[in-house]
N, C-alpha and C. Protein backbone atom coordinates (compact mmCIF):
# COMPACT_ATOMS: atom_id res chain seq x y z
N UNK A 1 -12.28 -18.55 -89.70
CA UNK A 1 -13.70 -18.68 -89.97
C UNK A 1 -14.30 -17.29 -90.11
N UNK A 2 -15.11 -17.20 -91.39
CA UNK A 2 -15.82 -15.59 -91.40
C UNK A 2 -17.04 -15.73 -90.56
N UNK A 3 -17.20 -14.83 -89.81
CA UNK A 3 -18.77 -14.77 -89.30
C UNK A 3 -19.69 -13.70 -90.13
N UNK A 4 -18.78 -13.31 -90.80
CA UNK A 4 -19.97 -11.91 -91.63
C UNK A 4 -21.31 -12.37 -91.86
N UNK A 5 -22.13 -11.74 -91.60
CA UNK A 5 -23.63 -12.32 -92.16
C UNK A 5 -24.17 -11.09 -92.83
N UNK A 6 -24.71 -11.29 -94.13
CA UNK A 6 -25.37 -10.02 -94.93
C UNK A 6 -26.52 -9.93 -94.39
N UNK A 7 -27.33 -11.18 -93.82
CA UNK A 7 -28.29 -10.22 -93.21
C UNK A 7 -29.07 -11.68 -92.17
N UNK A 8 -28.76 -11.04 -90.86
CA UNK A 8 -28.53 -11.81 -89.36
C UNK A 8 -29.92 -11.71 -89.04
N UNK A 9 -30.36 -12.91 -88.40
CA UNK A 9 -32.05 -12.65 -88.26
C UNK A 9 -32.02 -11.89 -86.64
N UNK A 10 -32.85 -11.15 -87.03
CA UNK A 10 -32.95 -9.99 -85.95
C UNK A 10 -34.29 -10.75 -84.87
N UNK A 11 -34.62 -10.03 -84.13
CA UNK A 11 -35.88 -10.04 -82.94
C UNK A 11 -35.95 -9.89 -82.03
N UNK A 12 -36.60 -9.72 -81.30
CA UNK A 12 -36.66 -9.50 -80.04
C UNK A 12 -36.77 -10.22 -78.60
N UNK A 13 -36.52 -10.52 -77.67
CA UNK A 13 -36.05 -11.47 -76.70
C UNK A 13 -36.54 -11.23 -75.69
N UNK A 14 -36.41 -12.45 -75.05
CA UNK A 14 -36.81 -12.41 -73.69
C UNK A 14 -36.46 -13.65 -72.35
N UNK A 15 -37.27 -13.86 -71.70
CA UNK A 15 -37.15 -15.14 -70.75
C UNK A 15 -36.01 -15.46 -71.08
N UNK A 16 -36.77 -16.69 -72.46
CA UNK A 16 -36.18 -17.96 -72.64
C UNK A 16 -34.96 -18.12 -73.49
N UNK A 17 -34.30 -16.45 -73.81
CA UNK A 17 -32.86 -16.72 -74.38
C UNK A 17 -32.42 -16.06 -72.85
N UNK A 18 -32.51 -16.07 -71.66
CA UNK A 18 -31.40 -15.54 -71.25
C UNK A 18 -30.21 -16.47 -70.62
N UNK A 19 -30.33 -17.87 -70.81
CA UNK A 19 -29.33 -18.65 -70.91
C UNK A 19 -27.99 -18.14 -71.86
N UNK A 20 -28.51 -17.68 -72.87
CA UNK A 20 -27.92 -17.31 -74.33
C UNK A 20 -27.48 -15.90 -73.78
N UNK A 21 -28.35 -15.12 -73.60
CA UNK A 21 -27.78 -14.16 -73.27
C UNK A 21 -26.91 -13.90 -72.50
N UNK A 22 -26.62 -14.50 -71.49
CA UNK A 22 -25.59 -14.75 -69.97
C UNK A 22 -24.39 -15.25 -70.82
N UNK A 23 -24.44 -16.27 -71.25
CA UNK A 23 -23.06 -16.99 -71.89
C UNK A 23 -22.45 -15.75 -72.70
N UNK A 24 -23.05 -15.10 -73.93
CA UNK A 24 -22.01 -14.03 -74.35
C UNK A 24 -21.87 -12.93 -73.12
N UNK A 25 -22.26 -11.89 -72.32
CA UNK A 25 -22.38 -11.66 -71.01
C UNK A 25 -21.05 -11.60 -70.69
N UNK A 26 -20.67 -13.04 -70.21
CA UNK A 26 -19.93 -13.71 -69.42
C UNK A 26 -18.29 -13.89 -69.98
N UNK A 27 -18.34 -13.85 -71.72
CA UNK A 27 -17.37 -13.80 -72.24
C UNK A 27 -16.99 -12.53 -72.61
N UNK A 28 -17.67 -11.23 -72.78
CA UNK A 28 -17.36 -9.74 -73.39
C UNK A 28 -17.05 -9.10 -72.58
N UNK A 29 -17.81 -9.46 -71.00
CA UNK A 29 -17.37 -8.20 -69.70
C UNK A 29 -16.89 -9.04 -68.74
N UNK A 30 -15.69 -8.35 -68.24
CA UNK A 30 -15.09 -8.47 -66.84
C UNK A 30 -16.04 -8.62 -65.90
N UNK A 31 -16.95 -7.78 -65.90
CA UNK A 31 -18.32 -7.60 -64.52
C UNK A 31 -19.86 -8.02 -65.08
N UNK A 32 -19.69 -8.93 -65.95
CA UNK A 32 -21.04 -9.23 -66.56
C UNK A 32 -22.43 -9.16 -65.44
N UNK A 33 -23.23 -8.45 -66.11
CA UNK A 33 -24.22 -8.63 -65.70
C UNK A 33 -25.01 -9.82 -65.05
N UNK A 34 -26.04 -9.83 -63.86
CA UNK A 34 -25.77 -11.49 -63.50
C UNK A 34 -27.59 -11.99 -64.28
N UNK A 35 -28.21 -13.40 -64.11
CA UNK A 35 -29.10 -14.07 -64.32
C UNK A 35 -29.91 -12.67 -64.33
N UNK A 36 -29.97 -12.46 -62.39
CA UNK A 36 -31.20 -11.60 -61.80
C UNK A 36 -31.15 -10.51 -62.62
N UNK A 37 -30.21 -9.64 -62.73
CA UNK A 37 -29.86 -8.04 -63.44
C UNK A 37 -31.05 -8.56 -64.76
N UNK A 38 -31.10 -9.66 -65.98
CA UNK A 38 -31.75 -9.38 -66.94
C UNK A 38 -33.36 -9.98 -66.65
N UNK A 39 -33.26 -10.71 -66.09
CA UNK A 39 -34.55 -11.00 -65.57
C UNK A 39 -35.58 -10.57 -64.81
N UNK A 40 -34.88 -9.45 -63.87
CA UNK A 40 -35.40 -8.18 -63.31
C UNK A 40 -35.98 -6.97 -64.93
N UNK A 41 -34.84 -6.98 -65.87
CA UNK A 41 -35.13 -6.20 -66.67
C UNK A 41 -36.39 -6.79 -67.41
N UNK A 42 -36.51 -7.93 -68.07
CA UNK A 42 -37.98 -8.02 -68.75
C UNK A 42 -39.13 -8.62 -67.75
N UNK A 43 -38.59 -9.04 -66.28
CA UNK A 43 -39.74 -8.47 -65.26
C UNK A 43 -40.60 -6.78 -65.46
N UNK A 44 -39.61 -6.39 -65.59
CA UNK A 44 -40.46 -4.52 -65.81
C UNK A 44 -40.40 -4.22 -66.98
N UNK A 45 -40.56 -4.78 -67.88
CA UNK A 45 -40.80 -4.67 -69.26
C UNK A 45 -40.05 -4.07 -70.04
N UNK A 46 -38.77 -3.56 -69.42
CA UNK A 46 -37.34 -3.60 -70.83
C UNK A 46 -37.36 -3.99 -71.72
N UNK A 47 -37.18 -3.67 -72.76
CA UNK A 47 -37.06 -4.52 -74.11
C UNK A 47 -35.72 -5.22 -74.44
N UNK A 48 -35.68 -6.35 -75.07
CA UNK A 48 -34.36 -6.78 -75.30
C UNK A 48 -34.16 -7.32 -76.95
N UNK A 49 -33.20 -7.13 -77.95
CA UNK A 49 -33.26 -7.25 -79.18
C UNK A 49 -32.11 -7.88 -79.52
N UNK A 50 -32.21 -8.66 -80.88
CA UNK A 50 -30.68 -9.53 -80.76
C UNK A 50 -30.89 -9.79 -82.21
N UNK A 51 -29.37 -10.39 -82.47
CA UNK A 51 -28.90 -10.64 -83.97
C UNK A 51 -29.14 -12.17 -83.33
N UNK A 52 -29.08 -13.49 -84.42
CA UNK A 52 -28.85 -14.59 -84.19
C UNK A 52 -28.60 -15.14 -85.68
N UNK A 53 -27.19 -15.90 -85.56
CA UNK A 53 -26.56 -16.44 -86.91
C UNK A 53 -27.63 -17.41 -87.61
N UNK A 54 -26.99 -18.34 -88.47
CA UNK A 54 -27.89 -19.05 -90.00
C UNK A 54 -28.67 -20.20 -88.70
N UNK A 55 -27.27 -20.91 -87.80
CA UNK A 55 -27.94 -21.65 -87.13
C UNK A 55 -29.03 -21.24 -85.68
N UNK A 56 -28.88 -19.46 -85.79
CA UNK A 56 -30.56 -19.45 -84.85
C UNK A 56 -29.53 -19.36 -83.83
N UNK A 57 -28.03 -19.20 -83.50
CA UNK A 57 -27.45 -18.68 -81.94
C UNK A 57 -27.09 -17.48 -81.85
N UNK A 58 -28.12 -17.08 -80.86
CA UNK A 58 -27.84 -15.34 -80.39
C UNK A 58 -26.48 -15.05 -80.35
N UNK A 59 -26.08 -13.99 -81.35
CA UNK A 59 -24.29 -13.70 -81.06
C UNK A 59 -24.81 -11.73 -81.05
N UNK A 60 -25.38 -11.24 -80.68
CA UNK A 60 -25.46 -10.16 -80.26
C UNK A 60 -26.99 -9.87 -80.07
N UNK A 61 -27.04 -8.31 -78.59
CA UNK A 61 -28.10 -7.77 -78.28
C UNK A 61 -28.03 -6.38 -77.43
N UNK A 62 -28.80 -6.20 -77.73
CA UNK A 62 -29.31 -4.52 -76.13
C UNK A 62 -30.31 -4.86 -75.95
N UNK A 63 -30.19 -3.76 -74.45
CA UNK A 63 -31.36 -3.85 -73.49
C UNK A 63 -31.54 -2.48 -73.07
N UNK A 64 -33.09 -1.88 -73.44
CA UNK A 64 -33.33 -0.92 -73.66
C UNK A 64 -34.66 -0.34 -72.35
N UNK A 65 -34.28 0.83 -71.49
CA UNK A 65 -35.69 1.13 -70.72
C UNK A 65 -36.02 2.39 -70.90
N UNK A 66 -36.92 2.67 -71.53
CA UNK A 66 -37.93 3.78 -71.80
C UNK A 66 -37.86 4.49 -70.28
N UNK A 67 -37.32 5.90 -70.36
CA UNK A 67 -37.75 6.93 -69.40
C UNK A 67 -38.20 8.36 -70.14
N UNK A 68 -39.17 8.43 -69.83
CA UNK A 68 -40.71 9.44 -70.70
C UNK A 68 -40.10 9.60 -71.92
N UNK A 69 -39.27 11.04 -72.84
CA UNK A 69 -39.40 10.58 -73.93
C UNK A 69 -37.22 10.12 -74.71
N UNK A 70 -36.85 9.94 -73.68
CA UNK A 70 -35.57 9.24 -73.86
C UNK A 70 -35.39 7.76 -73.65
N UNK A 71 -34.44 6.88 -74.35
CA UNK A 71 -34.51 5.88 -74.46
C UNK A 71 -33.10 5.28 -73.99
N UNK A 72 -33.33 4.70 -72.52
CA UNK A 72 -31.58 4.31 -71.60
C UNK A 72 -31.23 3.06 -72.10
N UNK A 73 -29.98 3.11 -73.13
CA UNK A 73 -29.30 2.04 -73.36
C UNK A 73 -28.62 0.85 -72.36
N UNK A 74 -29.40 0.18 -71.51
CA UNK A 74 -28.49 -0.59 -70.18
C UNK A 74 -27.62 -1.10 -70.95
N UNK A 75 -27.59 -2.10 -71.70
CA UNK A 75 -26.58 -3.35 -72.34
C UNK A 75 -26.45 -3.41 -74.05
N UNK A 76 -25.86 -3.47 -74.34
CA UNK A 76 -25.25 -3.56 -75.42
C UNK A 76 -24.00 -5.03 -75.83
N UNK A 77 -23.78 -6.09 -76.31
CA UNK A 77 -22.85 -6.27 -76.61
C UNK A 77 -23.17 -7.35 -78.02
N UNK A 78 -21.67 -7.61 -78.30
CA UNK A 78 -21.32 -8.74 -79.39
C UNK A 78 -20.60 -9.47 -79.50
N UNK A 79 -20.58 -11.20 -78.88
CA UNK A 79 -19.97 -11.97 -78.84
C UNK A 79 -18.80 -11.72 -79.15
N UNK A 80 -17.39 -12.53 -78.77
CA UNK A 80 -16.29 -12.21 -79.19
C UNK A 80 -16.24 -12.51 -80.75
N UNK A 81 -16.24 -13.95 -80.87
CA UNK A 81 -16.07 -14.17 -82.43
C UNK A 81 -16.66 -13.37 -83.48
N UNK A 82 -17.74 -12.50 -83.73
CA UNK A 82 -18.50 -11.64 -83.86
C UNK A 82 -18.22 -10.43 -84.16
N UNK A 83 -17.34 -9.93 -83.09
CA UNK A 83 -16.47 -8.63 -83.08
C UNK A 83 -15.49 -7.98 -84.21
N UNK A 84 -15.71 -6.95 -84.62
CA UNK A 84 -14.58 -6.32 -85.82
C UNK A 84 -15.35 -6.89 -86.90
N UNK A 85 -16.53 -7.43 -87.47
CA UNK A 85 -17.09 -7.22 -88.52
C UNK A 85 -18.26 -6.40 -88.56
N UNK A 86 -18.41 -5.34 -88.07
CA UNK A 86 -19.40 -4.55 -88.56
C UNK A 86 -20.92 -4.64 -87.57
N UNK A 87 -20.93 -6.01 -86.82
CA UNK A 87 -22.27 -6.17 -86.23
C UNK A 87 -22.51 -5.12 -85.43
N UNK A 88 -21.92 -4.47 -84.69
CA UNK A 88 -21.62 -3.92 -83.53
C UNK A 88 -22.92 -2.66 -84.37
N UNK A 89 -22.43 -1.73 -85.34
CA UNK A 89 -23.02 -0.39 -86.00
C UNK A 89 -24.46 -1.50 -86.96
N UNK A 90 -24.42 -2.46 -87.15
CA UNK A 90 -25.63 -2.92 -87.66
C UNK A 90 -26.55 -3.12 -86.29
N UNK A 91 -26.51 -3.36 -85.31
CA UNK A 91 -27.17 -3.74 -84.03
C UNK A 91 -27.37 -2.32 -83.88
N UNK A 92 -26.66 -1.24 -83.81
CA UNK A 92 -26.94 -0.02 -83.67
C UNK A 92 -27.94 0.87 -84.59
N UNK A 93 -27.77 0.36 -85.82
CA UNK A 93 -28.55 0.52 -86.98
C UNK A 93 -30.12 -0.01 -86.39
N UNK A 94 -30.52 -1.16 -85.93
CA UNK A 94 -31.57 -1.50 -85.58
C UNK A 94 -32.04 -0.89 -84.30
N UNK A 95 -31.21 -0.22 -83.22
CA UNK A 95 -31.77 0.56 -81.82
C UNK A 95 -32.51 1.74 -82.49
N UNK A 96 -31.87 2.65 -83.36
CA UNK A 96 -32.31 3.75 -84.12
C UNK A 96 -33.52 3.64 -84.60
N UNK A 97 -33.65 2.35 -85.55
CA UNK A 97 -35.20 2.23 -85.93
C UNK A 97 -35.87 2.20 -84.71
N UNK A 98 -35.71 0.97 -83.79
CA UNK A 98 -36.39 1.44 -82.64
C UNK A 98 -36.88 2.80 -82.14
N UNK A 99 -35.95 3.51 -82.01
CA UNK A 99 -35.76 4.97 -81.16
C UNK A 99 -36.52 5.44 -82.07
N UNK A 100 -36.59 5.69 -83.30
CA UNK A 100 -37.61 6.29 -84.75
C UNK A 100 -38.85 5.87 -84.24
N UNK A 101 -38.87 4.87 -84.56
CA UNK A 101 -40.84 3.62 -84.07
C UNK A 101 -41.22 4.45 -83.07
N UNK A 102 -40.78 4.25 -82.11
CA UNK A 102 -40.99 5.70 -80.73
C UNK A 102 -41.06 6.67 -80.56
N UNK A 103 -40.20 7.06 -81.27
CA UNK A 103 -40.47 8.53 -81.20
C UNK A 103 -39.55 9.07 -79.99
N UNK A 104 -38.73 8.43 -79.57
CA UNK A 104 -37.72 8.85 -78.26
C UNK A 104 -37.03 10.46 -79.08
N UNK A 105 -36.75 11.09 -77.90
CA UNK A 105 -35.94 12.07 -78.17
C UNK A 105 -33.97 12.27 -78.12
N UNK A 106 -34.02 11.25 -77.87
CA UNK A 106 -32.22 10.51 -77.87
C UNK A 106 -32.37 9.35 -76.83
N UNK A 107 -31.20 9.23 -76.96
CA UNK A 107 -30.54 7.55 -76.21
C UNK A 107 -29.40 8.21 -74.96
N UNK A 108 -29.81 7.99 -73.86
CA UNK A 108 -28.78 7.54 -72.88
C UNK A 108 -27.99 6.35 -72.52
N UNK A 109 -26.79 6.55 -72.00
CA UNK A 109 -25.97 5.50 -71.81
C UNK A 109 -25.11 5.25 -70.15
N UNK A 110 -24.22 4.69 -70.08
CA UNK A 110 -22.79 4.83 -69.42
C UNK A 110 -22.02 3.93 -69.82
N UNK A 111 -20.78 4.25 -69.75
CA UNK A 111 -19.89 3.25 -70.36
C UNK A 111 -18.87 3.28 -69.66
N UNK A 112 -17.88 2.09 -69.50
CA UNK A 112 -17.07 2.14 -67.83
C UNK A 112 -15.76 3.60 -69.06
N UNK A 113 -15.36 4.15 -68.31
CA UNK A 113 -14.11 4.67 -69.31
C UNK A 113 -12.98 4.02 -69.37
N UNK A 114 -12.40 2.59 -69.22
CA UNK A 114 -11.83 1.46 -69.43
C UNK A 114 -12.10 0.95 -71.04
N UNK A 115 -13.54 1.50 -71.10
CA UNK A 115 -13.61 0.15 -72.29
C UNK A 115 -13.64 1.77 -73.82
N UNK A 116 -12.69 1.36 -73.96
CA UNK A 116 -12.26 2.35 -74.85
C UNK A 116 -12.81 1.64 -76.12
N UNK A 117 -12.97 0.28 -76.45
CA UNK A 117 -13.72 0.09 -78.13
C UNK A 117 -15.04 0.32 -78.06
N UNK A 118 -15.53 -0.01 -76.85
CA UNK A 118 -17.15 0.51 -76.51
C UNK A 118 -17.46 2.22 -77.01
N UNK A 119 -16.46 2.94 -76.00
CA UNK A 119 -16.56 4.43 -76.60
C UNK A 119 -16.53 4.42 -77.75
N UNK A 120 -15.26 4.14 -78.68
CA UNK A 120 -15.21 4.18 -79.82
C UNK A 120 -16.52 3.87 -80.90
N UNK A 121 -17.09 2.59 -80.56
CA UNK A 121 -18.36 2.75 -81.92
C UNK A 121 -19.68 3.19 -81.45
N UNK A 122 -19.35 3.94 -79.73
CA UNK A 122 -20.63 4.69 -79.17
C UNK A 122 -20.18 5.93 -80.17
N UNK A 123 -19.46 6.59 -80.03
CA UNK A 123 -18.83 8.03 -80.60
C UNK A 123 -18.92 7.60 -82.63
N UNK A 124 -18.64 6.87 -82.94
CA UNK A 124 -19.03 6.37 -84.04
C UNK A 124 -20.88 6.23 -84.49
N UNK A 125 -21.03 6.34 -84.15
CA UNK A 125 -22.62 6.02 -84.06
C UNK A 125 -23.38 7.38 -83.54
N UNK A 126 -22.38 8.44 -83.27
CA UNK A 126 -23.44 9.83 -82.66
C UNK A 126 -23.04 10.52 -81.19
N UNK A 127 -23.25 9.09 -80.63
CA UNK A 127 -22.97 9.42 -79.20
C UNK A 127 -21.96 10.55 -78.81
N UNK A 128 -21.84 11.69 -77.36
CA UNK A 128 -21.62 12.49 -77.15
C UNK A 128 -21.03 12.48 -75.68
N UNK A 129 -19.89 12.59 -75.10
CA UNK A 129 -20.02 12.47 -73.94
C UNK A 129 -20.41 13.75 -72.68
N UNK A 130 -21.19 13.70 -71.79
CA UNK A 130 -22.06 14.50 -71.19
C UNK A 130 -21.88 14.80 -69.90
N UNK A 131 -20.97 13.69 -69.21
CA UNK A 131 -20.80 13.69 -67.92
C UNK A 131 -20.28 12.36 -67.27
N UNK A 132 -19.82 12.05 -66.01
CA UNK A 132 -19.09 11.59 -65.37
C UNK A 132 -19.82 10.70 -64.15
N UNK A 133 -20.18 9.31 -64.00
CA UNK A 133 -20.60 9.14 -63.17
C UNK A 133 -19.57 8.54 -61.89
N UNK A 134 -19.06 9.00 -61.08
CA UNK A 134 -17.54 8.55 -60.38
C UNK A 134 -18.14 7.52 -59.62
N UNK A 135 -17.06 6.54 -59.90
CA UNK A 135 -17.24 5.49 -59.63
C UNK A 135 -18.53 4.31 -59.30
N UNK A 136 -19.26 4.69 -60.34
CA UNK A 136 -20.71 3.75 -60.80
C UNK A 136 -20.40 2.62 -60.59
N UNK A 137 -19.08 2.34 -61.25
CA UNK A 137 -19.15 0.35 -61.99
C UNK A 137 -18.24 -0.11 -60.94
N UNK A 138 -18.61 -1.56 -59.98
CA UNK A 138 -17.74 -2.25 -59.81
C UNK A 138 -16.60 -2.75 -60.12
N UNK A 139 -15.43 -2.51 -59.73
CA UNK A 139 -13.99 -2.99 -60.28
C UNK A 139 -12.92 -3.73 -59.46
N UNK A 140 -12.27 -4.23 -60.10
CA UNK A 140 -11.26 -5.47 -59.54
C UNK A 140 -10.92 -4.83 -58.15
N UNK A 141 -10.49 -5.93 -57.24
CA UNK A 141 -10.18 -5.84 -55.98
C UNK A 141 -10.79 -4.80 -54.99
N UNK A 142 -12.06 -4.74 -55.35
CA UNK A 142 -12.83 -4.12 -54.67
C UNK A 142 -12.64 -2.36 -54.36
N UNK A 143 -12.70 -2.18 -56.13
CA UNK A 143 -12.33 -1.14 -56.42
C UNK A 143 -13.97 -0.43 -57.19
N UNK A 144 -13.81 0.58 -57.37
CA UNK A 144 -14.94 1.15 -58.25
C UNK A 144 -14.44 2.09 -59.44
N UNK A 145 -15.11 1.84 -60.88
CA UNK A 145 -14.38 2.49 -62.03
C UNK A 145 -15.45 3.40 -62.40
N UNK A 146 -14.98 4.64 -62.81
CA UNK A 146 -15.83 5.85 -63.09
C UNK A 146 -16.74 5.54 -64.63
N UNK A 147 -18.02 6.10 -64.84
CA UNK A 147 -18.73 6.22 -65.88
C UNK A 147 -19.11 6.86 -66.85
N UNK A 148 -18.53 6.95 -68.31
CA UNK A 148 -18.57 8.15 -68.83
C UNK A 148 -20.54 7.92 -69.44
N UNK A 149 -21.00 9.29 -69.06
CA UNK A 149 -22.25 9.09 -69.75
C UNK A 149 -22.26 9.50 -71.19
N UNK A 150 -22.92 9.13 -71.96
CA UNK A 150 -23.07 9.43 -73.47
C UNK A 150 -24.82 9.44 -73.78
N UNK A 151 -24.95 10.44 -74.81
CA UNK A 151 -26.22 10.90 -75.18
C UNK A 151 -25.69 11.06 -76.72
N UNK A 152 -26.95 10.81 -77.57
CA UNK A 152 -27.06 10.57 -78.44
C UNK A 152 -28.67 11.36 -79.13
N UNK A 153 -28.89 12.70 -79.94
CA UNK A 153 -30.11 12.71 -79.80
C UNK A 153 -30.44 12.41 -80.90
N UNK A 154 -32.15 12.29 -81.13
CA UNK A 154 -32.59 11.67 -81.82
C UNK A 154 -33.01 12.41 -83.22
């Protein structure tokens, strides 16, 4: 089955997709983010943005929090089925306009250093790596996995 879409209806999100949002979540990361984590986020007014196919189901998004004039990438992802056609740098294509509209002076990140395709279309897209957060991310058996930070300027 192709999922390519020439052109995926975009917008912006909130509340009432985070059912939607949790389910891909839940299938892309080992440590998905939980209910509270995004609901805390558009409690404080994070922004959240998403692709959604012909039939209107969210298959990708980020979640974005303004700190003065940089712009912290929390979440990023794209459904599995989804994956390896291109959405990934088109979703990225749309943070940029964002970051433009604003006027941010680059994009912060972290990314576990495990997830090596993540790096890959962060570093594809600009991104830079800057530093090391040791052991940020929760990991199997009650382990903790280090964070590579990435910056991106604008």
């Amino acid at each position: 089955m192709d999922l390519k879409l020439t052109a995926p209806h975009y917008g912006k999100l909130g509340f009432a997709d985070v059912d939607s949002i949790l389910s891909i979540e839940e299938r892309v990361y080992a440590h998905p983010w939980t209910r509270g984590n995004f609901t805390d986020s558009f409690s404080s007014g994070y922004e959240a943005f998403g692709f959604r196919n012909a039939e209107l189901d969210l298959f990708a998004y980020f979640v974005v929090m303004p700190i003065l004039d940089e712009l912290h990438l929390l979440n990023f992802a794209v459904d599995l089925p989804y994956q390896g056609q291109g959405h990934a740098k088109l979703l990225m294509e749309k943070l940029f306009a964002y970051v433009k509209e604003h006027a941010y002076a680059s994009i912060l990140l972290e990314v576990r250093r495990s997830n090596a395709r993540a790096i890959s279309v962060y570093e594809g897209a600009g991104f830079a790596a800057i530093g090391v957060r040791k052991g940020y991310y929760p990991a199997h058996d009650n382990q903790r996995e280090d964070a590579i930070v990435m910056r991106r300027m604008c």
